[in-house]
Protein backbone atom coordinates (compact mmCIF):
# COMPACT_ATOMS: atom_id res chain seq x y z
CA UNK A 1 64.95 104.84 97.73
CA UNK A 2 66.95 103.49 94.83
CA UNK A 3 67.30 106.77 93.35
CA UNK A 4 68.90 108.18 96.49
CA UNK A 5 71.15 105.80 96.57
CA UNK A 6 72.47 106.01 93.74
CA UNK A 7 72.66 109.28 94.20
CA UNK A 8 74.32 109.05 96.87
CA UNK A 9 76.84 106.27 95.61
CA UNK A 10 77.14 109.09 92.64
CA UNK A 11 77.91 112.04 95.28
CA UNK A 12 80.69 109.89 97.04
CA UNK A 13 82.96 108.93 94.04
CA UNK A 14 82.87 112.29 92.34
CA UNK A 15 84.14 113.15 95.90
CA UNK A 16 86.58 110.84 95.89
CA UNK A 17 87.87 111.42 92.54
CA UNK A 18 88.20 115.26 93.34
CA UNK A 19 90.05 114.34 96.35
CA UNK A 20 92.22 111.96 94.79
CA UNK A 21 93.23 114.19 91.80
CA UNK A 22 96.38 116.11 94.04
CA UNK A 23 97.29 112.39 95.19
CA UNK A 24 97.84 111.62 91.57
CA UNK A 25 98.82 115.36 90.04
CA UNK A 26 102.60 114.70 91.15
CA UNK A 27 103.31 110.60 89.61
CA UNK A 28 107.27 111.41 90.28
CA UNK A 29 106.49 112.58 93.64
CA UNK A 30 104.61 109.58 94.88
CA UNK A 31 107.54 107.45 93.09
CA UNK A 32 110.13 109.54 94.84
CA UNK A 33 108.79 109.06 98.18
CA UNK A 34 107.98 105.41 97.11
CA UNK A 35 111.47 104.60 96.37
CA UNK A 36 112.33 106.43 99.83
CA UNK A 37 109.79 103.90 101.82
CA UNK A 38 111.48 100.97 99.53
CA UNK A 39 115.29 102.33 100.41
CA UNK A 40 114.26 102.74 104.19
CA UNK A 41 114.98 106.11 104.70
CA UNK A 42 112.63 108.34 106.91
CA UNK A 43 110.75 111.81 106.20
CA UNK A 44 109.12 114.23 108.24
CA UNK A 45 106.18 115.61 105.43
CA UNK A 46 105.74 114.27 102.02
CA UNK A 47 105.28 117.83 100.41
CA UNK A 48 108.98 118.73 102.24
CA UNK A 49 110.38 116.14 101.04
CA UNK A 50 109.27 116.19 97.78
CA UNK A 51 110.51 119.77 97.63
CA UNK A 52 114.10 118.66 98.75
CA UNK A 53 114.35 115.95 96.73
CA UNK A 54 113.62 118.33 93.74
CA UNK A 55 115.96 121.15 94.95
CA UNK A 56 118.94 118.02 94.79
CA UNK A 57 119.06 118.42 90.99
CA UNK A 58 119.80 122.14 90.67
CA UNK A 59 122.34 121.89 93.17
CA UNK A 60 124.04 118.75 90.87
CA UNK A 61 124.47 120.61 87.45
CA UNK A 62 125.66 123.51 88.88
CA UNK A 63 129.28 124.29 87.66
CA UNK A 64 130.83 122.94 91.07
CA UNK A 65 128.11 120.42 91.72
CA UNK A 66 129.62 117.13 92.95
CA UNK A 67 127.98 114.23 94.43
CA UNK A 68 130.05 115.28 97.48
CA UNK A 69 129.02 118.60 97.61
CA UNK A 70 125.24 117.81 97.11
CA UNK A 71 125.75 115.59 100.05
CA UNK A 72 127.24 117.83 102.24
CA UNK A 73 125.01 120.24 101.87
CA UNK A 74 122.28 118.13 101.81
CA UNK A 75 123.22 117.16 105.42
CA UNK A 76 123.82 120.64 106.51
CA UNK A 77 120.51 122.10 105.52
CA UNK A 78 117.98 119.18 106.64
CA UNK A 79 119.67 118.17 109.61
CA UNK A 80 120.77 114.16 108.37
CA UNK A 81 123.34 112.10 108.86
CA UNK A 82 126.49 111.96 106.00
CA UNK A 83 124.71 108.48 104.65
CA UNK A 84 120.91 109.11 104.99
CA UNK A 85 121.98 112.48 102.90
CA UNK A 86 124.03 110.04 100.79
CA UNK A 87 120.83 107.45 99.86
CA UNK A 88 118.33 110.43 99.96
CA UNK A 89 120.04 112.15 97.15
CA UNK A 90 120.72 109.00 95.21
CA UNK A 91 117.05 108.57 95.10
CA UNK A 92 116.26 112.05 94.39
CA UNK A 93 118.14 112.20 91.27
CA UNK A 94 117.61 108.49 90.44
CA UNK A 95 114.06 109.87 90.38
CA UNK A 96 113.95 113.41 89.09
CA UNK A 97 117.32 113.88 87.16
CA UNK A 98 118.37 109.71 86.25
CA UNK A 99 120.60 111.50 83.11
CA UNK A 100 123.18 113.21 85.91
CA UNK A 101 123.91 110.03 87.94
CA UNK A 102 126.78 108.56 85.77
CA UNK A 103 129.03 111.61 85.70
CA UNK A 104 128.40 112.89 89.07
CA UNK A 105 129.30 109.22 90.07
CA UNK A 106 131.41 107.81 87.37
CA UNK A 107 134.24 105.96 89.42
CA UNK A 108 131.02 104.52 91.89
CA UNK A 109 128.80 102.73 89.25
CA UNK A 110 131.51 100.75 88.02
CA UNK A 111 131.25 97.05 88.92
């Protein structure tokens, strides 16, 4: 009886820690839609989101990439609002590209 148990107990965390491996494969992901939950802004699917909040920082070194222009067309293409597509791309490059902030905001950050 002990045996099975154990067995048992044995069976259920290597199933848990198999299942819990994707939860953990993607740390900036779970931070990026951490810092969404902490900034109060709403998303439909985690893996969407995730994917649109990496697709911000492409879109902010480009040549003409402003913080304006990321905005807008972060708006246009996921259906929010001018400020929810504001805070969601602050976060997204807060979290996946920190190093562009500063000059795609440099007359913002000042205090």
């Amino acid at each position: 009886m002990t045996l099975r148990l154990l067995a048992l107990a044995a069976g259920v965390l290597g199933m848990s820690a198999t299942m819990a491996a994707p939860t953990h494969a993607d740390m900036m992901g779970n931070a990026f839609l951490t810092a969404l939950n902490n900034a109060g802004i709403s998303y439909g699917q985690p893996a969407a989101a995730m994917a649109i909040g990496r697709s911000v920082c492409p879109m902010a070194v480009q040549p003409d990439g402003t913080f304006d222009s990321v905005v807008a067309r972060m708006a246009e293409d996921n259906g929010m609002s001018h400020d929810a597509a504001a805070a969601f791309t602050i976060v997204a490059i807060a979290t996946y590209c920190p190093a562009v902030l500063y000059p795609l905001l440099p007359n913002r950050l000042q205090a």
